[in-house]
C-alpha atoms as a PDB file:
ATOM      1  CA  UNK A   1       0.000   0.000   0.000  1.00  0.00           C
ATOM      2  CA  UNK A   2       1.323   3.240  -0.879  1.00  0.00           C
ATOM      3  CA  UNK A   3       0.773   6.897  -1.143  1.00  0.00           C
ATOM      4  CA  UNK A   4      -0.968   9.288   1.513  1.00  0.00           C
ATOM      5  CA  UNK A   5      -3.654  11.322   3.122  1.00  0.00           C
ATOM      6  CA  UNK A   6      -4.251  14.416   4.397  1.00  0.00           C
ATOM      7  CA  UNK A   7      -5.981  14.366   8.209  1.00  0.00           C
ATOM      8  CA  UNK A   8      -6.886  18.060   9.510  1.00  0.00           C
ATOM      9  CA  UNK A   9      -6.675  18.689  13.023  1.00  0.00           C
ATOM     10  CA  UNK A  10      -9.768  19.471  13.037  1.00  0.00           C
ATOM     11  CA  UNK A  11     -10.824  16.104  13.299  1.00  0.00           C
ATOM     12  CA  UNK A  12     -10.048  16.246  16.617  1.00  0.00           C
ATOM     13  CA  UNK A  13     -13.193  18.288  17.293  1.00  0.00           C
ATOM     14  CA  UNK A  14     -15.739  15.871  15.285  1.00  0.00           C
ATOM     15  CA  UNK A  15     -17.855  13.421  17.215  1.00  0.00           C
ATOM     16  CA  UNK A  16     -16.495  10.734  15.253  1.00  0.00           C
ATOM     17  CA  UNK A  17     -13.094  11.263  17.011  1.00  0.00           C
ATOM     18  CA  UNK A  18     -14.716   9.754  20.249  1.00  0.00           C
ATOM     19  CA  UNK A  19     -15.731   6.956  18.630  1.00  0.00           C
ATOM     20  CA  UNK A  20     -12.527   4.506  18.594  1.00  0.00           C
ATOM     21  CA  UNK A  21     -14.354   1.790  16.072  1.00  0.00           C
ATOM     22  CA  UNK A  22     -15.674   4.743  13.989  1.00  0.00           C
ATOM     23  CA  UNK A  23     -12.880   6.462  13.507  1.00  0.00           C
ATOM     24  CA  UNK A  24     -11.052   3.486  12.546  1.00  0.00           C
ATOM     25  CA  UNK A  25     -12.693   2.307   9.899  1.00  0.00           C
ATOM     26  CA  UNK A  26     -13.124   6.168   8.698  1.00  0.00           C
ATOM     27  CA  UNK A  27      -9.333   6.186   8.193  1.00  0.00           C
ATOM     28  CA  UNK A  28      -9.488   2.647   7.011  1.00  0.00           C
ATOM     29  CA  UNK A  29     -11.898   4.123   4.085  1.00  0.00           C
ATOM     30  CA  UNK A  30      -9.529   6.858   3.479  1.00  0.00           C
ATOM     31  CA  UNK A  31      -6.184   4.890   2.999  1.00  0.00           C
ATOM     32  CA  UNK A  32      -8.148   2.354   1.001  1.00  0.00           C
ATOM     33  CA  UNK A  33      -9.859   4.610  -1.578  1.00  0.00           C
ATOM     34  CA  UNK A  34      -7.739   5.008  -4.921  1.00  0.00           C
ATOM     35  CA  UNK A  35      -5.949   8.408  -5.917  1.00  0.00           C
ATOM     36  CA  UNK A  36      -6.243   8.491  -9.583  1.00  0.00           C
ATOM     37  CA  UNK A  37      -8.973   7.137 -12.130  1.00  0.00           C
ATOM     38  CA  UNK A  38      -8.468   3.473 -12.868  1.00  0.00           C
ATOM     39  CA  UNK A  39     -10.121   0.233 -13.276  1.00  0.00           C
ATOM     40  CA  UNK A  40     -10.673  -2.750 -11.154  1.00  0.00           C
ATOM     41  CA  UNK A  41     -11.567  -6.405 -12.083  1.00  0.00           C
ATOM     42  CA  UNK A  42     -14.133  -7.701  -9.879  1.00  0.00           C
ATOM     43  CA  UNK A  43     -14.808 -11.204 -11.006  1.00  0.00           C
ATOM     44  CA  UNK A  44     -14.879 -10.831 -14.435  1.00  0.00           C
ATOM     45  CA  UNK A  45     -16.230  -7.754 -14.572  1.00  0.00           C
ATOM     46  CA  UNK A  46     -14.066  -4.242 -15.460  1.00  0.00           C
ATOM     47  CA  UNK A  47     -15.115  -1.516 -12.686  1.00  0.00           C
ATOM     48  CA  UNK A  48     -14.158   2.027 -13.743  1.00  0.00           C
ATOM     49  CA  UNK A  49     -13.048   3.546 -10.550  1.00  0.00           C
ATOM     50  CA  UNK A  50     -13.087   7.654  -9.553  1.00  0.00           C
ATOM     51  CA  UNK A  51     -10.378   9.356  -7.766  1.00  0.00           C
ATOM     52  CA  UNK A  52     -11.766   8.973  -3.695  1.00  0.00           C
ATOM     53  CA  UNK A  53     -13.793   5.554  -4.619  1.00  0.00           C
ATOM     54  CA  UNK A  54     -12.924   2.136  -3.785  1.00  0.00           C
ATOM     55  CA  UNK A  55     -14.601  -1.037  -3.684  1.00  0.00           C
ATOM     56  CA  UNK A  56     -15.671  -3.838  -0.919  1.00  0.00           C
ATOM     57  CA  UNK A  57     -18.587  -5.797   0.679  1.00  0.00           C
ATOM     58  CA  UNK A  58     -19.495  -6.695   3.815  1.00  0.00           C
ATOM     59  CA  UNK A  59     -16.437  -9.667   4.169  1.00  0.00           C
ATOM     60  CA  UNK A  60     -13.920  -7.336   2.601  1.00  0.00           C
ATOM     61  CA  UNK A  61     -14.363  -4.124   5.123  1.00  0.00           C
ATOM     62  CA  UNK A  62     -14.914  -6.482   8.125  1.00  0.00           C
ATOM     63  CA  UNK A  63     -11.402  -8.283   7.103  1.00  0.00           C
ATOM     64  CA  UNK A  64     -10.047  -5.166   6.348  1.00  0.00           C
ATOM     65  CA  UNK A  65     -10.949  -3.628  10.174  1.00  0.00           C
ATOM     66  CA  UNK A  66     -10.133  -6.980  11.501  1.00  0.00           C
ATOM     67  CA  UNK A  67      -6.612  -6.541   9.890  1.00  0.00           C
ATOM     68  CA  UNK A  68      -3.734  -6.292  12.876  1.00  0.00           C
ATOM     69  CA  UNK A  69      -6.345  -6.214  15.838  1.00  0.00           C
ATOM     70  CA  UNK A  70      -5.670  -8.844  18.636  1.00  0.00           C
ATOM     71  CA  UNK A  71      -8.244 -11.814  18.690  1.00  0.00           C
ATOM     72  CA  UNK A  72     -10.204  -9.920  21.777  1.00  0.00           C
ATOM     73  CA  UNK A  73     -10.495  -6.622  19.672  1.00  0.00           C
ATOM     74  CA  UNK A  74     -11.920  -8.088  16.457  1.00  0.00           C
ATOM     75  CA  UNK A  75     -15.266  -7.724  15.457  1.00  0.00           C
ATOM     76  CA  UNK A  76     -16.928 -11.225  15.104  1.00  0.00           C
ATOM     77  CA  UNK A  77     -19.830 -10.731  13.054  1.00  0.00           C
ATOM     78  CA  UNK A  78     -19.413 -10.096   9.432  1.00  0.00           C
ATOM     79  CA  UNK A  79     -22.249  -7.709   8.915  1.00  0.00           C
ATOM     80  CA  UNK A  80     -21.298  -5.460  11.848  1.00  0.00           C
ATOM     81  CA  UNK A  81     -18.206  -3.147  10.372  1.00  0.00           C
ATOM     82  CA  UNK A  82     -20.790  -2.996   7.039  1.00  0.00           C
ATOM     83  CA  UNK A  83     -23.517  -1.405   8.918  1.00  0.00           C
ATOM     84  CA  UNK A  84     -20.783   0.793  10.666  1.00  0.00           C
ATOM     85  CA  UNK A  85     -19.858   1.936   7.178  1.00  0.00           C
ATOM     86  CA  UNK A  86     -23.762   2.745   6.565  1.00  0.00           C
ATOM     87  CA  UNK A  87     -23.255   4.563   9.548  1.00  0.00           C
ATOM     88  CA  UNK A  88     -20.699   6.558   8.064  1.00  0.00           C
ATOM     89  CA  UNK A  89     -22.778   7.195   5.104  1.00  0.00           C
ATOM     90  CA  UNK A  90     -25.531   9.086   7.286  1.00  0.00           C
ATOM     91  CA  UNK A  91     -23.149  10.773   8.908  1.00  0.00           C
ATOM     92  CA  UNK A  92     -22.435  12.462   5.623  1.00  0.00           C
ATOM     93  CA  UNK A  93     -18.860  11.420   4.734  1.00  0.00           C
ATOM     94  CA  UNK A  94     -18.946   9.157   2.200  1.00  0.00           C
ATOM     95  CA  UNK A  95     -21.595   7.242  -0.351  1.00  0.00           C
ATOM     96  CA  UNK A  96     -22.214   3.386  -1.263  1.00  0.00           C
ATOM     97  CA  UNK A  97     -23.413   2.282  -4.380  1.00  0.00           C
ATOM     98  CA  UNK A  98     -24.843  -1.016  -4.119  1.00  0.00           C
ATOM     99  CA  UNK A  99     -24.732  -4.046  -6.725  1.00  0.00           C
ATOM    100  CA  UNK A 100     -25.659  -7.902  -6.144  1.00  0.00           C
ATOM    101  CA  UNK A 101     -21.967  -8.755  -5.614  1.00  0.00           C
ATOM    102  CA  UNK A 102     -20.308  -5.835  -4.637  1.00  0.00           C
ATOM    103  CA  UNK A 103     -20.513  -2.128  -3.313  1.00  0.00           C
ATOM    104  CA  UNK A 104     -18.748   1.434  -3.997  1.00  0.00           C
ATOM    105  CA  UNK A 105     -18.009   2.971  -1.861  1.00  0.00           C
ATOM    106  CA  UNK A 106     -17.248   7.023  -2.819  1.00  0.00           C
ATOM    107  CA  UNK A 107     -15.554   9.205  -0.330  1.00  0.00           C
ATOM    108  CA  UNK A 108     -17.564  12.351  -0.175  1.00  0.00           C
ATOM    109  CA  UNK A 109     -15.253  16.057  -0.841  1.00  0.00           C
ATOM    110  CA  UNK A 110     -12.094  13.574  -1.436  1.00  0.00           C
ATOM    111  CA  UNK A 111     -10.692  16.672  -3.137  1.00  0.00           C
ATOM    112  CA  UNK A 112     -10.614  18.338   0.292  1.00  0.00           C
ATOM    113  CA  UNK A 113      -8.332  15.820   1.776  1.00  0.00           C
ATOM    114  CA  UNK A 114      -5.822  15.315  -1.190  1.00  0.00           C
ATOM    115  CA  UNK A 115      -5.219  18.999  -2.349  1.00  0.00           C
ATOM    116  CA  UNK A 116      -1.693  20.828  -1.755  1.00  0.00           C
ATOM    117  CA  UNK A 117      -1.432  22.378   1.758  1.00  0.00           C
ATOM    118  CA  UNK A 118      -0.656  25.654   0.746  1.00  0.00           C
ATOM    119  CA  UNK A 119      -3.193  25.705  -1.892  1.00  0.00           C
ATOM    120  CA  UNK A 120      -6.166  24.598  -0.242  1.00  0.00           C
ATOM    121  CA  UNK A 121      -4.822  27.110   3.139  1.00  0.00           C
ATOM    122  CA  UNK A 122      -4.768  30.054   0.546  1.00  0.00           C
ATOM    123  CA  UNK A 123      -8.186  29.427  -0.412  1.00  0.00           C
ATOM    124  CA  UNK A 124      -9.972  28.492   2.990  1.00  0.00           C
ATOM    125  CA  UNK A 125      -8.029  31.574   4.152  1.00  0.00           C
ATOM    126  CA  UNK A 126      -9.706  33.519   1.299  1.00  0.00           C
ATOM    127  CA  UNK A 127     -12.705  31.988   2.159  1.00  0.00           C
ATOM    128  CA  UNK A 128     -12.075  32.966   6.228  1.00  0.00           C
ATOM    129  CA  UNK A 129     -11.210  36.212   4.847  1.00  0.00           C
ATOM    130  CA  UNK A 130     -14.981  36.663   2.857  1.00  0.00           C
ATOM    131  CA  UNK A 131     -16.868  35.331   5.653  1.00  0.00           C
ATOM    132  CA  UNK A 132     -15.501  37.987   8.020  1.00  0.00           C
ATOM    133  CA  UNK A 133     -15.507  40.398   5.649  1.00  0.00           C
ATOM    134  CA  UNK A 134     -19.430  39.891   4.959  1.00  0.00           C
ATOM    135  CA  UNK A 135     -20.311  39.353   8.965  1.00  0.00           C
ATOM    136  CA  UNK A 136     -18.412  42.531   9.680  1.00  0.00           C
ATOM    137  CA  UNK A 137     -20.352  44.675   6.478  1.00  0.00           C
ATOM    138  CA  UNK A 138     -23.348  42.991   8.098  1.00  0.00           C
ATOM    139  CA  UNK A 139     -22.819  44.361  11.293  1.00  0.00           C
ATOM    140  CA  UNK A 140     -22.393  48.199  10.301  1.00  0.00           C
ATOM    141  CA  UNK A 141     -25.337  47.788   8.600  1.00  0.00           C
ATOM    142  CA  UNK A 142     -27.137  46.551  11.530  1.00  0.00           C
ATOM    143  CA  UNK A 143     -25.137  49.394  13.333  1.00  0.00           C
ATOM    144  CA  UNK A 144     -26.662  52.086  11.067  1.00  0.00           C
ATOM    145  CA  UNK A 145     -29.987  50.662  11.245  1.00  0.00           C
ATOM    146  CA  UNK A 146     -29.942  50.684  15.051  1.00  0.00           C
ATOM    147  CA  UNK A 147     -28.762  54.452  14.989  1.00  0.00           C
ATOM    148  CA  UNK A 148     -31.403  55.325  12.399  1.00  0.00           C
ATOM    149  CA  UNK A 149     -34.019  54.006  14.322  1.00  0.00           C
ATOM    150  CA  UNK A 150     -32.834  55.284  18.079  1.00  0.00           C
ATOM    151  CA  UNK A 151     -32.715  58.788  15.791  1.00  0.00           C
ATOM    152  CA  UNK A 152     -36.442  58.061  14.924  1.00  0.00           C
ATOM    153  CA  UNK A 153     -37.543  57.384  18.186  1.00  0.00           C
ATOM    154  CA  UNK A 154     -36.233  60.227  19.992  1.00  0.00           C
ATOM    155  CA  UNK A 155     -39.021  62.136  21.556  1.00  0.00           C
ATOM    156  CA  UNK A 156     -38.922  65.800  20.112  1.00  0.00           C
ATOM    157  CA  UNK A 157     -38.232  68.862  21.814  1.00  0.00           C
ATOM    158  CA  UNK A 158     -41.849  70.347  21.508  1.00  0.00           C
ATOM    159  CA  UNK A 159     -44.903  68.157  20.257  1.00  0.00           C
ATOM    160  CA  UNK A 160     -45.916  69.225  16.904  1.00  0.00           C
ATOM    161  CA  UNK A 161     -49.340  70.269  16.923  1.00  0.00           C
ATOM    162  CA  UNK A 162     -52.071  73.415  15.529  1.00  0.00           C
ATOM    163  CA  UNK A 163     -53.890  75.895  17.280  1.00  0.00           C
ATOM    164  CA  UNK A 164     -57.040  73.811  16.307  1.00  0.00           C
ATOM    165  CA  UNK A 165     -55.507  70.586  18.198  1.00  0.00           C
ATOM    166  CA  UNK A 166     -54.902  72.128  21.322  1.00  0.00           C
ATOM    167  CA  UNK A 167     -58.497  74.199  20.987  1.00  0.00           C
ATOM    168  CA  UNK A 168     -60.633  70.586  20.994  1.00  0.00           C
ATOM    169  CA  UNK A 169     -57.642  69.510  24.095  1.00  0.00           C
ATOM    170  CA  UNK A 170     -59.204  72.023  26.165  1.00  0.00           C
ATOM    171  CA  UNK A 171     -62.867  72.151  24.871  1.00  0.00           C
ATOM    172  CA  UNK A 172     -63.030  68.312  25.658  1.00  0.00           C
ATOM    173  CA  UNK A 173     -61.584  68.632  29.230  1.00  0.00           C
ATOM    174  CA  UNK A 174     -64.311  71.797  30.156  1.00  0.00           C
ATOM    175  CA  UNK A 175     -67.052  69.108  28.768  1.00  0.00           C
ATOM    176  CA  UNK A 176     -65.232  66.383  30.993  1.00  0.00           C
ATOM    177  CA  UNK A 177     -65.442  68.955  33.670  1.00  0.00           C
ATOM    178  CA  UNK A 178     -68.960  69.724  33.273  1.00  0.00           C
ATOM    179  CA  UNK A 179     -69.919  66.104  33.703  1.00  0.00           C
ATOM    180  CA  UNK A 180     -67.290  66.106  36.630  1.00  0.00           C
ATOM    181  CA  UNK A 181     -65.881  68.627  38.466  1.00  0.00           C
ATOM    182  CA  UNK A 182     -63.623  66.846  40.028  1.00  0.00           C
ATOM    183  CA  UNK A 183     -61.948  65.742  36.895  1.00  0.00           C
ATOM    184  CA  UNK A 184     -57.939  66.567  37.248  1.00  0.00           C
ATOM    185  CA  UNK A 185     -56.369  68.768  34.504  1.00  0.00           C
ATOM    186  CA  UNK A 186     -54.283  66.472  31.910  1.00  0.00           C
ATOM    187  CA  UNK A 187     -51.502  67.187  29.923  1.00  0.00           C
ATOM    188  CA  UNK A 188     -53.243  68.919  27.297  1.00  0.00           C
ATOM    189  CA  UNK A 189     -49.955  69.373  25.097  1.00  0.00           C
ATOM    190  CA  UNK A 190     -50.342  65.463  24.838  1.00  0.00           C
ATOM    191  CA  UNK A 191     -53.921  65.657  24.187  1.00  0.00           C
ATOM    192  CA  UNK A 192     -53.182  68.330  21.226  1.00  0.00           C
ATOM    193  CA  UNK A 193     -50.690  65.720  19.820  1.00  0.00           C
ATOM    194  CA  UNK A 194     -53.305  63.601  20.087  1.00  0.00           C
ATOM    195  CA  UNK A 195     -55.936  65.153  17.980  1.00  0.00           C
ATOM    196  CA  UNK A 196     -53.059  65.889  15.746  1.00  0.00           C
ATOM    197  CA  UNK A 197     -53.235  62.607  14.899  1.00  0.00           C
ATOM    198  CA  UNK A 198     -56.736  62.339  14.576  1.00  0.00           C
ATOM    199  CA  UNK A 199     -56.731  64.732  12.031  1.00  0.00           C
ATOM    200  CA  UNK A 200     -53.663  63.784   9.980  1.00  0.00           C
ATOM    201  CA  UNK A 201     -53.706  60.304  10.268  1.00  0.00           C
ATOM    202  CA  UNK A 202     -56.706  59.389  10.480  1.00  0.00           C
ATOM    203  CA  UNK A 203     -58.665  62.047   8.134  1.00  0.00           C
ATOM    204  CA  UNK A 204     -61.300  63.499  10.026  1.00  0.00           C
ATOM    205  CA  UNK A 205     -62.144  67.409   9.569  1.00  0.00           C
ATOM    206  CA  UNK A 206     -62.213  69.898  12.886  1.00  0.00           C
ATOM    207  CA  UNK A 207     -65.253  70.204  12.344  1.00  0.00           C
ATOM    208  CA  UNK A 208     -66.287  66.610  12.747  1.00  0.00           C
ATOM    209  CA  UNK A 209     -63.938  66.258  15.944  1.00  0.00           C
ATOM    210  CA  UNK A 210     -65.584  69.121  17.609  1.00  0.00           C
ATOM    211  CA  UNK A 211     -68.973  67.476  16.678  1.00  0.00           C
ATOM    212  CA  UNK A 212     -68.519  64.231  18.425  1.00  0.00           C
ATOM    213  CA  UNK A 213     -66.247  65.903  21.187  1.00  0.00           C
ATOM    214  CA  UNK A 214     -69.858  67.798  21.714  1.00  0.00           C
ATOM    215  CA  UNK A 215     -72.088  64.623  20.979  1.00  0.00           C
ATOM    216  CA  UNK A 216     -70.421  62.100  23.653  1.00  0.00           C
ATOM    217  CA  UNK A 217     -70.068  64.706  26.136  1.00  0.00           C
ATOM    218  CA  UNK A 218     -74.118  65.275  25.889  1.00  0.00           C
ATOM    219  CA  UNK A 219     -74.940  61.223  26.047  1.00  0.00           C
ATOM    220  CA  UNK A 220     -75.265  59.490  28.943  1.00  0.00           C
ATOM    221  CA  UNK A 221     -73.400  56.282  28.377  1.00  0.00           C
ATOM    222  CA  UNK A 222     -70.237  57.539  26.661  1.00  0.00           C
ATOM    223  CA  UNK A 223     -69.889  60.645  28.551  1.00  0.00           C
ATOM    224  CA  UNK A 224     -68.675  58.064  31.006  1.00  0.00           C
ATOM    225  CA  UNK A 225     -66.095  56.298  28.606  1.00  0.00           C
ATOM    226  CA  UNK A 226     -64.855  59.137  26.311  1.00  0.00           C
ATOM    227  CA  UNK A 227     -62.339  60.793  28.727  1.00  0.00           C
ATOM    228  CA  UNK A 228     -59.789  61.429  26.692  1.00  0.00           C
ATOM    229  CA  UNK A 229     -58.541  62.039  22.891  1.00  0.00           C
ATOM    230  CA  UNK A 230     -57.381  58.508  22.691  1.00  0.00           C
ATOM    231  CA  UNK A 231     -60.788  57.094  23.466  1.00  0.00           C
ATOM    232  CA  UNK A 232     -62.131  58.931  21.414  1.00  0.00           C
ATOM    233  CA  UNK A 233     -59.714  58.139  18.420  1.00  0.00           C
ATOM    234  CA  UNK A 234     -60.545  54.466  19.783  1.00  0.00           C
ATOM    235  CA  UNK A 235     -64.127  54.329  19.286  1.00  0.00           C
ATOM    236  CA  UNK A 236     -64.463  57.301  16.585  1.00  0.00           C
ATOM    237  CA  UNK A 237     -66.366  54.412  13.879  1.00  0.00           C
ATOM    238  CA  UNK A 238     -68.366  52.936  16.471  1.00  0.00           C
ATOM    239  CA  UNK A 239     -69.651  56.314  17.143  1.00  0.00           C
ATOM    240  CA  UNK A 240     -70.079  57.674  13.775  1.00  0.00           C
ATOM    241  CA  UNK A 241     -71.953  54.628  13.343  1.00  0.00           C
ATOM    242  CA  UNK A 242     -74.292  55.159  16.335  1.00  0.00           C
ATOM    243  CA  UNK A 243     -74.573  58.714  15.486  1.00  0.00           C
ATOM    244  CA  UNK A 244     -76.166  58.135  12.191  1.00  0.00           C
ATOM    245  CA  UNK A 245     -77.991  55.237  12.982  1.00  0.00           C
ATOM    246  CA  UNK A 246     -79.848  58.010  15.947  1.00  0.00           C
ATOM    247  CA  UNK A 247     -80.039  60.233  13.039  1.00  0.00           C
ATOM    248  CA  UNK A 248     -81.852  57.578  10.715  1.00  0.00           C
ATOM    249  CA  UNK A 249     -84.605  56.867  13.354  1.00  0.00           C
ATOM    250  CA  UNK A 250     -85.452  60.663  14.007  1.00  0.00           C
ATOM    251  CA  UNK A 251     -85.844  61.334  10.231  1.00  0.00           C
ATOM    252  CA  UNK A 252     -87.940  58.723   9.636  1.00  0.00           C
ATOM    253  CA  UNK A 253     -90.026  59.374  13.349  1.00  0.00           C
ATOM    254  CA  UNK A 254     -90.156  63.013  11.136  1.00  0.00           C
ATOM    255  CA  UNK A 255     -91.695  61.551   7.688  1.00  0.00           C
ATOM    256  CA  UNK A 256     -94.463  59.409   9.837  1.00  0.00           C
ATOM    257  CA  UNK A 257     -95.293  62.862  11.977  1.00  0.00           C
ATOM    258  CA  UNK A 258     -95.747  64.523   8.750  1.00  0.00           C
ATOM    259  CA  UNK A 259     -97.482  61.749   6.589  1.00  0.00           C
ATOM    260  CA  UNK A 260     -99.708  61.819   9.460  1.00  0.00           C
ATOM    261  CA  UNK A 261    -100.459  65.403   9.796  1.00  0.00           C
ATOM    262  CA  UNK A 262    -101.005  65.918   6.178  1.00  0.00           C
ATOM    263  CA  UNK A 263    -103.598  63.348   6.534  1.00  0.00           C
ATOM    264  CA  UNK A 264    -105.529  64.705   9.365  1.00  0.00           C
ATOM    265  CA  UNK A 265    -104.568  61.678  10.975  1.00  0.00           C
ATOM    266  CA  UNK A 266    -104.208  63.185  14.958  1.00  0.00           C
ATOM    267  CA  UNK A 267    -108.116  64.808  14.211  1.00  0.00           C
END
């Protein structure tokens, strides 16, 4: 037997390097597959053989593993070292193709552990170099992203609002205080902001906030739960809805009064 292999030190930090029977036959697998394209005669039939393939069965890899071990180290059953090498191929390091007589097995990135040490250095260096080249890229972008966003978040100096916003801020809180006198004063600045919001982001005219400020101030049940612009912004549909729907059944009480009236009906 002749020639040799490459073995990286990291293999020292792969789980099959606990595994004394494992790792045997790994490195058995290695020193047996061939370096250069050839064939083999199996029986009488030519085998065409890849660079990192070589071939066996079940009573060729358990004579090769038995090969040099003392009589109390050798593995006695035939099929055992086979299914270790199945093993192997779940693992993910190498591949058997199976025929009625015989089986291939291919080692799996055989380049990797046959290529020039300075060669294959320079280009997992280069590779090294990428990796930590991309992570660091990735983390000033993260970087910037952070400082774009604390820059967002920053609370402004003053909160941006118009003489309209902090009008309805005030005009809600004498309503509020009408119900309640003992009502305490809020921050009105934050209730202008507030109705800012209302207005911009939500669409709705002065005209219509003043309106149902005015409205749910006057009716009994949601005097008691509109107490403040955010409630308000909260249930602003649910109260348009209940507005017109109040509306609705006063104009058409109206058109029966009339209908009624213009036929003499109340005579």
């Amino acid at each position: 037997m002749v020639g040799w292999i490459k073995l990286h030190r990291k293999i020292r930090s792969n789980p099959i390097f606990n595994d004394p029977q494992l790792l045997r036959l790994w490195i058995i697998c290695l020193t047996e597959a061939t370096h250069a394209e050839r064939d083999q005669i199996v029986g009488k039939q030519k085998v065409r053989l890849m660079p990192g393939e070589f071939i066996t069965g079940r009573f060729d890899i358990a004579e090769l593993y038995n090969f040099g071990l003392k009589s109390s180290d050798r593995v006695k059953g035939k099929s055992t070292v086979y299914r270790w090498l199945e093993k192997l191929e779940e693992m993910g390091y190498l591949s058997i193709k199976k025929t009625n007589k015989f089986s291939i097995v291919n080692i799996d990135n055989w380049a990797l552990y046959q290529q020039e040490g300075t060669e294959y250095e320079h280009r997992n260096e280069q590779q090294m170099n990428i990796k930590r080249t991309t992570n660091e890229q990735q983390m000033n972008t993260n970087k910037n992203y952070k400082n774009v966003k604390n820059e967002e978040n920053k609370k402004p100096s003053r909160l941006k609002y118009e003489i309209c916003d902090i009008e309805n801020a005030e005009y809600l809180f004498k309503e509020i205080k009408t119900n309640n006198p003992d009502a305490k004063k809020p921050n009105l600045e934050k209730w202008a902001n507030e109705f800012r919001l209302i207005r911009e982001r939500d669409k709705r005219t002065d005209e219509q906030i003043k309106y149902l400020i005015k409205w749910t101030q006057q009716d009994d049940f949601w005097k008691a739960n509109i107490l403040s612009p955010s409630s308000l912004r909260k249930h602003y549909d649910k109260l348009v809805v209940k507005i017109k729907s109040i509306k609705g059944k006063e104009q058409t009480k109206k058109r029966s009064q009339l209908r009624r009236e213009d036929f003499n009906l109340d005579d």
